[in-house]
C-alpha atoms as a PDB file:
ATOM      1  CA  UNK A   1     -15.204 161.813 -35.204  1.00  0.00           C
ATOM      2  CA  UNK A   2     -12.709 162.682 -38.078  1.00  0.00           C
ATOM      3  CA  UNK A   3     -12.143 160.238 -41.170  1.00  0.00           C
ATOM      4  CA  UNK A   4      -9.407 160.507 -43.436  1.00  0.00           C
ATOM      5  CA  UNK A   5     -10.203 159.477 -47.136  1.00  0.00           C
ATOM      6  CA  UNK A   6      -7.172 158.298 -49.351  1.00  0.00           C
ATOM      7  CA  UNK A   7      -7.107 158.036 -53.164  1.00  0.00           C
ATOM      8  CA  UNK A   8      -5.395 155.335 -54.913  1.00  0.00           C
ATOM      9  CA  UNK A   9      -3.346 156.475 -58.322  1.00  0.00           C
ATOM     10  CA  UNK A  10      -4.788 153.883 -60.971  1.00  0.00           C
ATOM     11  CA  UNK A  11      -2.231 151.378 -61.701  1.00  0.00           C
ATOM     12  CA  UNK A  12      -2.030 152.723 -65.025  1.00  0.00           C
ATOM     13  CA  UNK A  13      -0.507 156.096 -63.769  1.00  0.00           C
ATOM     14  CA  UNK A  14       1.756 154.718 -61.244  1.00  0.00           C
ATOM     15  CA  UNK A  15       4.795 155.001 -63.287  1.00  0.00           C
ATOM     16  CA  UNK A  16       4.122 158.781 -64.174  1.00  0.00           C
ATOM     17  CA  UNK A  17       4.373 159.047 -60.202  1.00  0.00           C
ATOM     18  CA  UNK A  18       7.330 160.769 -58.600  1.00  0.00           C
ATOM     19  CA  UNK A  19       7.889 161.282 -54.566  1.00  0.00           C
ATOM     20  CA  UNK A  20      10.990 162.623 -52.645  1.00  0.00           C
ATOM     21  CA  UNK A  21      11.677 163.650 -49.378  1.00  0.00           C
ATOM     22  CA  UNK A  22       9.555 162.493 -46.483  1.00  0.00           C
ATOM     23  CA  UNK A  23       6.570 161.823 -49.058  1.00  0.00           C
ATOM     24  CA  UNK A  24       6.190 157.838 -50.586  1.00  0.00           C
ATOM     25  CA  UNK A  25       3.615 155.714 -52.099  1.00  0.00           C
ATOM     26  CA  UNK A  26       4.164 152.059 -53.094  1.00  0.00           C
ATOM     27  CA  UNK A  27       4.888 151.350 -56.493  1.00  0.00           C
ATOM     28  CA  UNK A  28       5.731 154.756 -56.897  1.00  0.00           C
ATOM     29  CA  UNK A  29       9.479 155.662 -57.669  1.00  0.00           C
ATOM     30  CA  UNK A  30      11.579 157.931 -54.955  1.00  0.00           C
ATOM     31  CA  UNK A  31      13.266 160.833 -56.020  1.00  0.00           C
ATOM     32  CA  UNK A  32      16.694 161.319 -53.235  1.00  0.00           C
ATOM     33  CA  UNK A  33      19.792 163.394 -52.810  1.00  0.00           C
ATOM     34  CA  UNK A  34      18.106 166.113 -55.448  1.00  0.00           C
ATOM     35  CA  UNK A  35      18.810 163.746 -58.222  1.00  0.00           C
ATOM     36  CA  UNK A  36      15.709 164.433 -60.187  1.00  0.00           C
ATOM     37  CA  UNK A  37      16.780 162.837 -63.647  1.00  0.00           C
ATOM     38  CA  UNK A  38      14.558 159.866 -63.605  1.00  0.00           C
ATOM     39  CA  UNK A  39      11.250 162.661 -63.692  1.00  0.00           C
ATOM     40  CA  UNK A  40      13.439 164.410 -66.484  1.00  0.00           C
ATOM     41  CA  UNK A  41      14.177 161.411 -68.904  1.00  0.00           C
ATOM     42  CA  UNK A  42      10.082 160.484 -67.888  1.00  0.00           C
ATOM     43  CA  UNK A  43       8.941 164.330 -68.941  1.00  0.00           C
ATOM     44  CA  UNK A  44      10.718 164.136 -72.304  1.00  0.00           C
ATOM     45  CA  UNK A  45       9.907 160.133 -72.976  1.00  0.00           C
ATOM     46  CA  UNK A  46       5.928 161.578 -73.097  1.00  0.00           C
ATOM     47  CA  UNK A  47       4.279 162.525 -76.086  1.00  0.00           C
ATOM     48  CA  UNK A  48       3.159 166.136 -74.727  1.00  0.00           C
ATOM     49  CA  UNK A  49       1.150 168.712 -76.393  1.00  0.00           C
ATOM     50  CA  UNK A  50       0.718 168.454 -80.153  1.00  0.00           C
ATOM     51  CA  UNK A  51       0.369 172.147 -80.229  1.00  0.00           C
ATOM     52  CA  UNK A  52       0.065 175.388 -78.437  1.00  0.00           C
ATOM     53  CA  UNK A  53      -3.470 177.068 -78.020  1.00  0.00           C
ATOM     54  CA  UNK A  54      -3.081 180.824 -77.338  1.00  0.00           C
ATOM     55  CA  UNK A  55      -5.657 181.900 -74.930  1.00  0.00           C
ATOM     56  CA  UNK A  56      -4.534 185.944 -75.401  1.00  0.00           C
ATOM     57  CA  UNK A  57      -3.325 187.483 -72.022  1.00  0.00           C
ATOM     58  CA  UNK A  58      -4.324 188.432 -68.566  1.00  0.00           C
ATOM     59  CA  UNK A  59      -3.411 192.056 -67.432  1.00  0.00           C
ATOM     60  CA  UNK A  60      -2.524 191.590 -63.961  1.00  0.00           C
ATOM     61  CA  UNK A  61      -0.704 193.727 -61.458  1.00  0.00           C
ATOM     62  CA  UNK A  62      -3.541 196.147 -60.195  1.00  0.00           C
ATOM     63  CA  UNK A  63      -2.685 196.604 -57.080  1.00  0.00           C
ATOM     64  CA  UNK A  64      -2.772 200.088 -54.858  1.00  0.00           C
ATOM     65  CA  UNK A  65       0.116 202.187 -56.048  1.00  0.00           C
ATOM     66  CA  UNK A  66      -1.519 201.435 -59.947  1.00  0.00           C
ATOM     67  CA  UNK A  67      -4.891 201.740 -58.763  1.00  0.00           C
ATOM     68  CA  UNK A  68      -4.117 205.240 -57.091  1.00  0.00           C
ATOM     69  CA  UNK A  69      -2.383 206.028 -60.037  1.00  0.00           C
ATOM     70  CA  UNK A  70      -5.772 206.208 -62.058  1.00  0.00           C
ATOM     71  CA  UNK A  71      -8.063 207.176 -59.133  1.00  0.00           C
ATOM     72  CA  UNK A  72      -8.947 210.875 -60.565  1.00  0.00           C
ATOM     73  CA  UNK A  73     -10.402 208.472 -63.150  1.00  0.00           C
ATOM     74  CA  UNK A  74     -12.464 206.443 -61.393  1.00  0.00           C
ATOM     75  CA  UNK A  75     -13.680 209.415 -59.482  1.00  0.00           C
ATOM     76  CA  UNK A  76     -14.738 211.236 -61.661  1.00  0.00           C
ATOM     77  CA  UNK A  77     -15.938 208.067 -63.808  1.00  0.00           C
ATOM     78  CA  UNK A  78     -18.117 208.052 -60.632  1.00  0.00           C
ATOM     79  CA  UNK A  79     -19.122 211.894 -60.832  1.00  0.00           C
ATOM     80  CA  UNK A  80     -20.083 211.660 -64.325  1.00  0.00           C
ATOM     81  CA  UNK A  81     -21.847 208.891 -64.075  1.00  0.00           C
ATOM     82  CA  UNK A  82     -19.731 206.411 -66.348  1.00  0.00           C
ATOM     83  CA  UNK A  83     -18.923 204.251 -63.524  1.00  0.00           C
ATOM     84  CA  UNK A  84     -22.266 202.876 -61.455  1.00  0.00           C
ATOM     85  CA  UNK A  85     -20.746 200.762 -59.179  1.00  0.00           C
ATOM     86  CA  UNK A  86     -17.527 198.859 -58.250  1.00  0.00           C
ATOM     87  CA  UNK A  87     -17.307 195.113 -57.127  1.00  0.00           C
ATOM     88  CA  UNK A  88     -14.654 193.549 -54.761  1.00  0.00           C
ATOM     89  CA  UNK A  89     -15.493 189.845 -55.750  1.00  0.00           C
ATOM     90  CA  UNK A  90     -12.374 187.795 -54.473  1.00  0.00           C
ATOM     91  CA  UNK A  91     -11.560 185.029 -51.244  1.00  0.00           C
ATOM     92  CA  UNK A  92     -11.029 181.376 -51.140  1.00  0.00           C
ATOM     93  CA  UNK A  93     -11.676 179.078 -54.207  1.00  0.00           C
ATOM     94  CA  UNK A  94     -12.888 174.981 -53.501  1.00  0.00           C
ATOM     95  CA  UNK A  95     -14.207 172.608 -55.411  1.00  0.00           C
ATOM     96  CA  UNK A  96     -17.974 172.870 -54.820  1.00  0.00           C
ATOM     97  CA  UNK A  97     -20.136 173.421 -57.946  1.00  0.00           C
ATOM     98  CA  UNK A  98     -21.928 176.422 -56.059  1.00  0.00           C
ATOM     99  CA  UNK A  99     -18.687 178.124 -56.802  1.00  0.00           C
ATOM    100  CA  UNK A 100     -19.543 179.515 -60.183  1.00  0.00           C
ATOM    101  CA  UNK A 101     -21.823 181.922 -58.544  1.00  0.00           C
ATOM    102  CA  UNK A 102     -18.488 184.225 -58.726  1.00  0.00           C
ATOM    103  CA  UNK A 103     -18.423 183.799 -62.147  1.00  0.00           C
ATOM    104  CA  UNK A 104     -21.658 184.265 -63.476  1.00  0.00           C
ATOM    105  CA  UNK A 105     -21.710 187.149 -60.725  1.00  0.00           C
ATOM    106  CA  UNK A 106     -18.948 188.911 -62.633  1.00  0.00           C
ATOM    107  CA  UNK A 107     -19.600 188.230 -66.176  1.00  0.00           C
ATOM    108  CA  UNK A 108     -23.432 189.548 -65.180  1.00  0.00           C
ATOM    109  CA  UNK A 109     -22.150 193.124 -63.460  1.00  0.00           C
ATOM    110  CA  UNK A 110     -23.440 195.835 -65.689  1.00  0.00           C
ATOM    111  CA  UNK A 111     -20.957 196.988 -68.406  1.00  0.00           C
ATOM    112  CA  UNK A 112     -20.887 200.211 -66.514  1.00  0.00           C
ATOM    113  CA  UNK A 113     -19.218 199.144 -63.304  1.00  0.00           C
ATOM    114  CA  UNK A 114     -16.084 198.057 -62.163  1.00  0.00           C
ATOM    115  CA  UNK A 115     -14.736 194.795 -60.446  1.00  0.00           C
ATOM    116  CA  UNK A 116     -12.099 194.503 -58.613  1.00  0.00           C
ATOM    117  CA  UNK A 117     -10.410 191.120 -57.623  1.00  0.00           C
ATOM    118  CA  UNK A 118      -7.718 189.036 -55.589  1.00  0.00           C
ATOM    119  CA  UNK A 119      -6.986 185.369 -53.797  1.00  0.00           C
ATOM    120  CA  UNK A 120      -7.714 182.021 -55.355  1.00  0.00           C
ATOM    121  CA  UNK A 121     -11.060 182.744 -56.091  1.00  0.00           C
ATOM    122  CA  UNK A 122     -10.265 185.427 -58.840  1.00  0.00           C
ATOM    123  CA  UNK A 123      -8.864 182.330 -61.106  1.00  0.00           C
ATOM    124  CA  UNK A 124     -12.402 181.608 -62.192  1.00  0.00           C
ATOM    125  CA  UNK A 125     -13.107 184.750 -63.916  1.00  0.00           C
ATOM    126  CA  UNK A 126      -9.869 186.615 -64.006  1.00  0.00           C
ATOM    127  CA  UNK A 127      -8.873 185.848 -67.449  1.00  0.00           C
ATOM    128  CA  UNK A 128     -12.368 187.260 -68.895  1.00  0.00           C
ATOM    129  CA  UNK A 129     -12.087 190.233 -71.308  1.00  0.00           C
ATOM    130  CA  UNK A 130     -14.976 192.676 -69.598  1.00  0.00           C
ATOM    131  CA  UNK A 131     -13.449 195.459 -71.982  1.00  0.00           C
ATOM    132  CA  UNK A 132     -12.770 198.909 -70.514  1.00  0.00           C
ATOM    133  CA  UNK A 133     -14.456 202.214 -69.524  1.00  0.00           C
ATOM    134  CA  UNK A 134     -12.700 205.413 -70.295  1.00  0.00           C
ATOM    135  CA  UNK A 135      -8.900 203.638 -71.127  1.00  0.00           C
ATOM    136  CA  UNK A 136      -9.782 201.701 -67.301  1.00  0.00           C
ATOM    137  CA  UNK A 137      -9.754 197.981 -67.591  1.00  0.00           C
ATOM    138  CA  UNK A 138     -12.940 196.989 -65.437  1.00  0.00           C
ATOM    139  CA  UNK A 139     -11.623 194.346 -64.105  1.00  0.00           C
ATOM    140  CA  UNK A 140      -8.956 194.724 -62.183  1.00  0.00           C
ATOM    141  CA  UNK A 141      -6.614 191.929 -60.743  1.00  0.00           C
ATOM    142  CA  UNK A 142      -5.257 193.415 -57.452  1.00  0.00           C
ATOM    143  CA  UNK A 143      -3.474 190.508 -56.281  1.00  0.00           C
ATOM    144  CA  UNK A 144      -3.294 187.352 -53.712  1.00  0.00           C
ATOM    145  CA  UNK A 145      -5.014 187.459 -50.390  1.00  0.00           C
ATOM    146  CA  UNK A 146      -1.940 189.114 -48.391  1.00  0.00           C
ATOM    147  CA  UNK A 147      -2.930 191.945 -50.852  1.00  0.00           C
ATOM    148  CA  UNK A 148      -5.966 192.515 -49.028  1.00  0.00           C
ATOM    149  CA  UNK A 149      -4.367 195.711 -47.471  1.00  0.00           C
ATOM    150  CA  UNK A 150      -4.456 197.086 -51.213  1.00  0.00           C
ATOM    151  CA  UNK A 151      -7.847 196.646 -51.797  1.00  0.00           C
ATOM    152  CA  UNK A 152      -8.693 198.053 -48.132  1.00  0.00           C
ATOM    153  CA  UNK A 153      -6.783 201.344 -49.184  1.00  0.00           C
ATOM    154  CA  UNK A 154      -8.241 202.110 -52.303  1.00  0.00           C
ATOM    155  CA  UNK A 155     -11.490 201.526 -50.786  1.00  0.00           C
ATOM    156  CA  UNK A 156     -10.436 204.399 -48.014  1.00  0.00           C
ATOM    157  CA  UNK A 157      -9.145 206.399 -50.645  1.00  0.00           C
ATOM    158  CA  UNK A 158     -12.204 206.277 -52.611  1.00  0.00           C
ATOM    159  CA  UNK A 159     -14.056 207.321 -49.199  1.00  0.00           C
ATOM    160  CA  UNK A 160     -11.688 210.306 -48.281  1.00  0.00           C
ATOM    161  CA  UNK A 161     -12.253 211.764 -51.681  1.00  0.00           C
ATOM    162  CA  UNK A 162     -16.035 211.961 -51.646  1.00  0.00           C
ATOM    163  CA  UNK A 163     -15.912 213.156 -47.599  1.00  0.00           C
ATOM    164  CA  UNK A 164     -18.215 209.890 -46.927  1.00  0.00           C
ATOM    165  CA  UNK A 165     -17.350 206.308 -45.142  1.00  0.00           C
ATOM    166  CA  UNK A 166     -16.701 203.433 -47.113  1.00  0.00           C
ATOM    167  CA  UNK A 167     -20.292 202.039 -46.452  1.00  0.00           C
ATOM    168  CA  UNK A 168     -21.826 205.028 -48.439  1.00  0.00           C
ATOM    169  CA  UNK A 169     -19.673 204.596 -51.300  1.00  0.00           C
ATOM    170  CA  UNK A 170     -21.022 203.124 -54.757  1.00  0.00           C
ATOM    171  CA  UNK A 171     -18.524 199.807 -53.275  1.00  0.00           C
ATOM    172  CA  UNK A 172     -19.833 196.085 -52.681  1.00  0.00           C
ATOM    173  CA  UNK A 173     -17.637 193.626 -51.612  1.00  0.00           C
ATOM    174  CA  UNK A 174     -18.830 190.122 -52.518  1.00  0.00           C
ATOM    175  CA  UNK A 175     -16.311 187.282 -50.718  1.00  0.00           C
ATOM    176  CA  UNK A 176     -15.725 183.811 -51.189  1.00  0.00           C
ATOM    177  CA  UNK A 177     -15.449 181.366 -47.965  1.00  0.00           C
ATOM    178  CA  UNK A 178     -13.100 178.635 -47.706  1.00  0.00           C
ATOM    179  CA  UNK A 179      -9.317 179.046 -45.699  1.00  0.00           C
ATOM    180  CA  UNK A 180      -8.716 179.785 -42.280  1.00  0.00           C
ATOM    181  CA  UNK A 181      -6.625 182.930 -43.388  1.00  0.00           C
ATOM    182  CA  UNK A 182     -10.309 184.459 -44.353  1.00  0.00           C
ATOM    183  CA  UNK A 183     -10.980 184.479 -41.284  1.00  0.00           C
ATOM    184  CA  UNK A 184      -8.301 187.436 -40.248  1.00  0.00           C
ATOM    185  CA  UNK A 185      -9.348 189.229 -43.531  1.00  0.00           C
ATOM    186  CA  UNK A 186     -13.148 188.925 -42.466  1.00  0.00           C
ATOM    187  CA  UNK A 187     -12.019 190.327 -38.772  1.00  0.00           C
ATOM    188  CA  UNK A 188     -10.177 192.936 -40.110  1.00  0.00           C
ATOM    189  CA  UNK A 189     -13.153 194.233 -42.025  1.00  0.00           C
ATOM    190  CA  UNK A 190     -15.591 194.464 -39.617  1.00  0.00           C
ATOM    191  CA  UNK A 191     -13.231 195.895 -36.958  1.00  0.00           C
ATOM    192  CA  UNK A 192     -12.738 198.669 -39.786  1.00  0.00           C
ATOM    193  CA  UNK A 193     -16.754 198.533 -39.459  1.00  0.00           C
ATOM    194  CA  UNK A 194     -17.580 197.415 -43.300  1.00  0.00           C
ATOM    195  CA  UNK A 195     -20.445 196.291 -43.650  1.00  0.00           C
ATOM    196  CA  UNK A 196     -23.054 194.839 -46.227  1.00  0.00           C
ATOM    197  CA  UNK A 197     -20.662 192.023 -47.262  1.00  0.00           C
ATOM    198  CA  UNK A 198     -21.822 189.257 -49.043  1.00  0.00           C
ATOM    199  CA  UNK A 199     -20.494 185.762 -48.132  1.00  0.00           C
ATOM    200  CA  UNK A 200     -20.832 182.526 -49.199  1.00  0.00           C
ATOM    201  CA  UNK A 201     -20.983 179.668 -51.114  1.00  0.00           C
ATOM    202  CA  UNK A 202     -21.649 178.287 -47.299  1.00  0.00           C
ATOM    203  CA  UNK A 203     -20.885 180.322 -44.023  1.00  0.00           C
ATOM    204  CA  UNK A 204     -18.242 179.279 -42.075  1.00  0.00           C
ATOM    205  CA  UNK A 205     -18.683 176.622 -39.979  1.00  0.00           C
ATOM    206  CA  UNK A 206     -18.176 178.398 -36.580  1.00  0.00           C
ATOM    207  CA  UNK A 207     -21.186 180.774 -37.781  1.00  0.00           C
ATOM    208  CA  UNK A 208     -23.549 179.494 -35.234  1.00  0.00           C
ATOM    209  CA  UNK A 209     -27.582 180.635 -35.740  1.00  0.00           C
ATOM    210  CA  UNK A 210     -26.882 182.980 -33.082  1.00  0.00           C
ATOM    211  CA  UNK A 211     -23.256 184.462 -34.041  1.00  0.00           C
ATOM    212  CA  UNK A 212     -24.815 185.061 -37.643  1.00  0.00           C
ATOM    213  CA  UNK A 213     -28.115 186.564 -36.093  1.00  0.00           C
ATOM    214  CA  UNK A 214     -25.583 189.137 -34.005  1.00  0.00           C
ATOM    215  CA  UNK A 215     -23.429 189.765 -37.511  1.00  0.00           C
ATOM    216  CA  UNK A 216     -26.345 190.519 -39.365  1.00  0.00           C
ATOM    217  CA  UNK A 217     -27.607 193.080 -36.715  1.00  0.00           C
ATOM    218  CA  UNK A 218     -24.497 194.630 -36.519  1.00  0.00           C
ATOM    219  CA  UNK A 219     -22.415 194.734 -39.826  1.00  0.00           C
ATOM    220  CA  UNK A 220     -25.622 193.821 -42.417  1.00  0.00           C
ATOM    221  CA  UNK A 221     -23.938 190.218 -43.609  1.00  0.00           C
ATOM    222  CA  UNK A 222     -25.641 188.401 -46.118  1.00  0.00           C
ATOM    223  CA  UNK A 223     -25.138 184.919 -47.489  1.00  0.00           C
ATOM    224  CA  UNK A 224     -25.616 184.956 -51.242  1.00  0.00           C
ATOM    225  CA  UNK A 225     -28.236 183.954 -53.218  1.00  0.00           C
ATOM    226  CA  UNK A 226     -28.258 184.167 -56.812  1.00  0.00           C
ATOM    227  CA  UNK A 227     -26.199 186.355 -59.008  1.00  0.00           C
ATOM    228  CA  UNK A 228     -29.352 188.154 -60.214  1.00  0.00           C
ATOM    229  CA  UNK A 229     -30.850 188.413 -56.864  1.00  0.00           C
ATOM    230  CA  UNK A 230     -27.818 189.962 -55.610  1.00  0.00           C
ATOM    231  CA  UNK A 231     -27.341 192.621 -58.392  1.00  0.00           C
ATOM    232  CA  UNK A 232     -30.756 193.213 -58.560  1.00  0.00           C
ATOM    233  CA  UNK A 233     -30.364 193.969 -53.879  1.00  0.00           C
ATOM    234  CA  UNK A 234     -27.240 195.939 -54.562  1.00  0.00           C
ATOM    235  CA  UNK A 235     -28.442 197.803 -57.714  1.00  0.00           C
ATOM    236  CA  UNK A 236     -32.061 198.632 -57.034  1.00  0.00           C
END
């Protein structure tokens, strides 16, 4: 049995309520024919911001043709020693609390590492300054979800230029659960036989004891725990 729950706008906010096309709510006013100058005249009628906070800037745009462009870096970052580890923290985002575990995982990572992020879930953390190592930011923004593929690459790339597989590299990916277009990332992944990956805030729902028991045999999937547990597993 399904329920649906709908939320009332407060009476109060009704008239700051605009809907067009085949959307409506009673009481609130309908926008048709693309004639949107009732939500204009409302916009500038408000009082709006009394002033701008600047929040500095986000350095964005990571994604594999930038990455590659800086990989003799990271490699031999990773040779030398001034790189320990990278992270590939990204996924879904939702609205449970658990949530901030990405956060606190990321702002926790050892100043020494590198994290690497993408999809909704990034907008948690992605605006924190985690400084650089050797003119690399360490975190790196590689894009949306669809940019999986990037990530993928540089983590093959990585692989081809130490002669190893992507499990043996200094790599841990640490995803966030929530859309149905995970799913196709997850599968992708473990066809590519990845494994190791932590998962959470909750498994997915079709995770049955037994499917999980079978994924954990086969490709080493963990739910998450705490971000200090988990560094402390991955780290040693």
């Amino acid at each position: 049995m399904t329920t649906n729950c709908i939320q009332e706008p407060q009476q109060s906010y009704l008239d700051n309520i605009f809907t067009t096309g085949t959307v409506g709510w009673p009481g609130a006013r309908h926008v048709e024919n693309g004639k949107f100058a009732p939500v204009i005249e409302k916009a500038l009628a408000m009082d709006g911001f009394s002033d701008d906070e600047d929040k500095g800037s986000v350095n964005v745009g990571f994604a594999r043709n930038t990455i590659m462009g800086v990989a003799g870096k990271v490699i031999e970052g990773i040779k030398n020693g001034a790189i320990s580890h990278i992270f590939l923290v990204g996924g879904c985002d939702g609205a449970k609390s658990s949530r901030s575990y990405y956060t606190d995982f990321v702002d926790a990572a050892p100043a020494d590492s590198l994290v690497l992020t993408l999809a909704c879930g990034k907008y948690r953390f992605f605006d924190h300054d985690l400084g650089e190592i050797g003119g690399i930011p360490r975190l790196l923004d590689v894009g949306q979800c669809n940019d999986a593929y990037s990530a993928i690459q540089v983590a093959v790339a990585l692989a081809e230029a130490f002669q190893c597989s992507v499990n043996e590299l200094p790599l841990s990916l640490i995803l966030s659960w929530y859309e149905q277009k995970a799913v196709a990332i997850l599968l992708t992944l473990l066809h590519l036989g990845i494994k190791n990956i932590r998962l959470g805030p909750s498994l997915p729902a079709f995770i049955s004891p037994r499917v999980l028991e079978t994924l954990v045999k086969a490709f080493a999937i963990k739910p998450i725990s705490t971000p200090e547990e988990d560094l402390q597993a991955i780290l040693g």
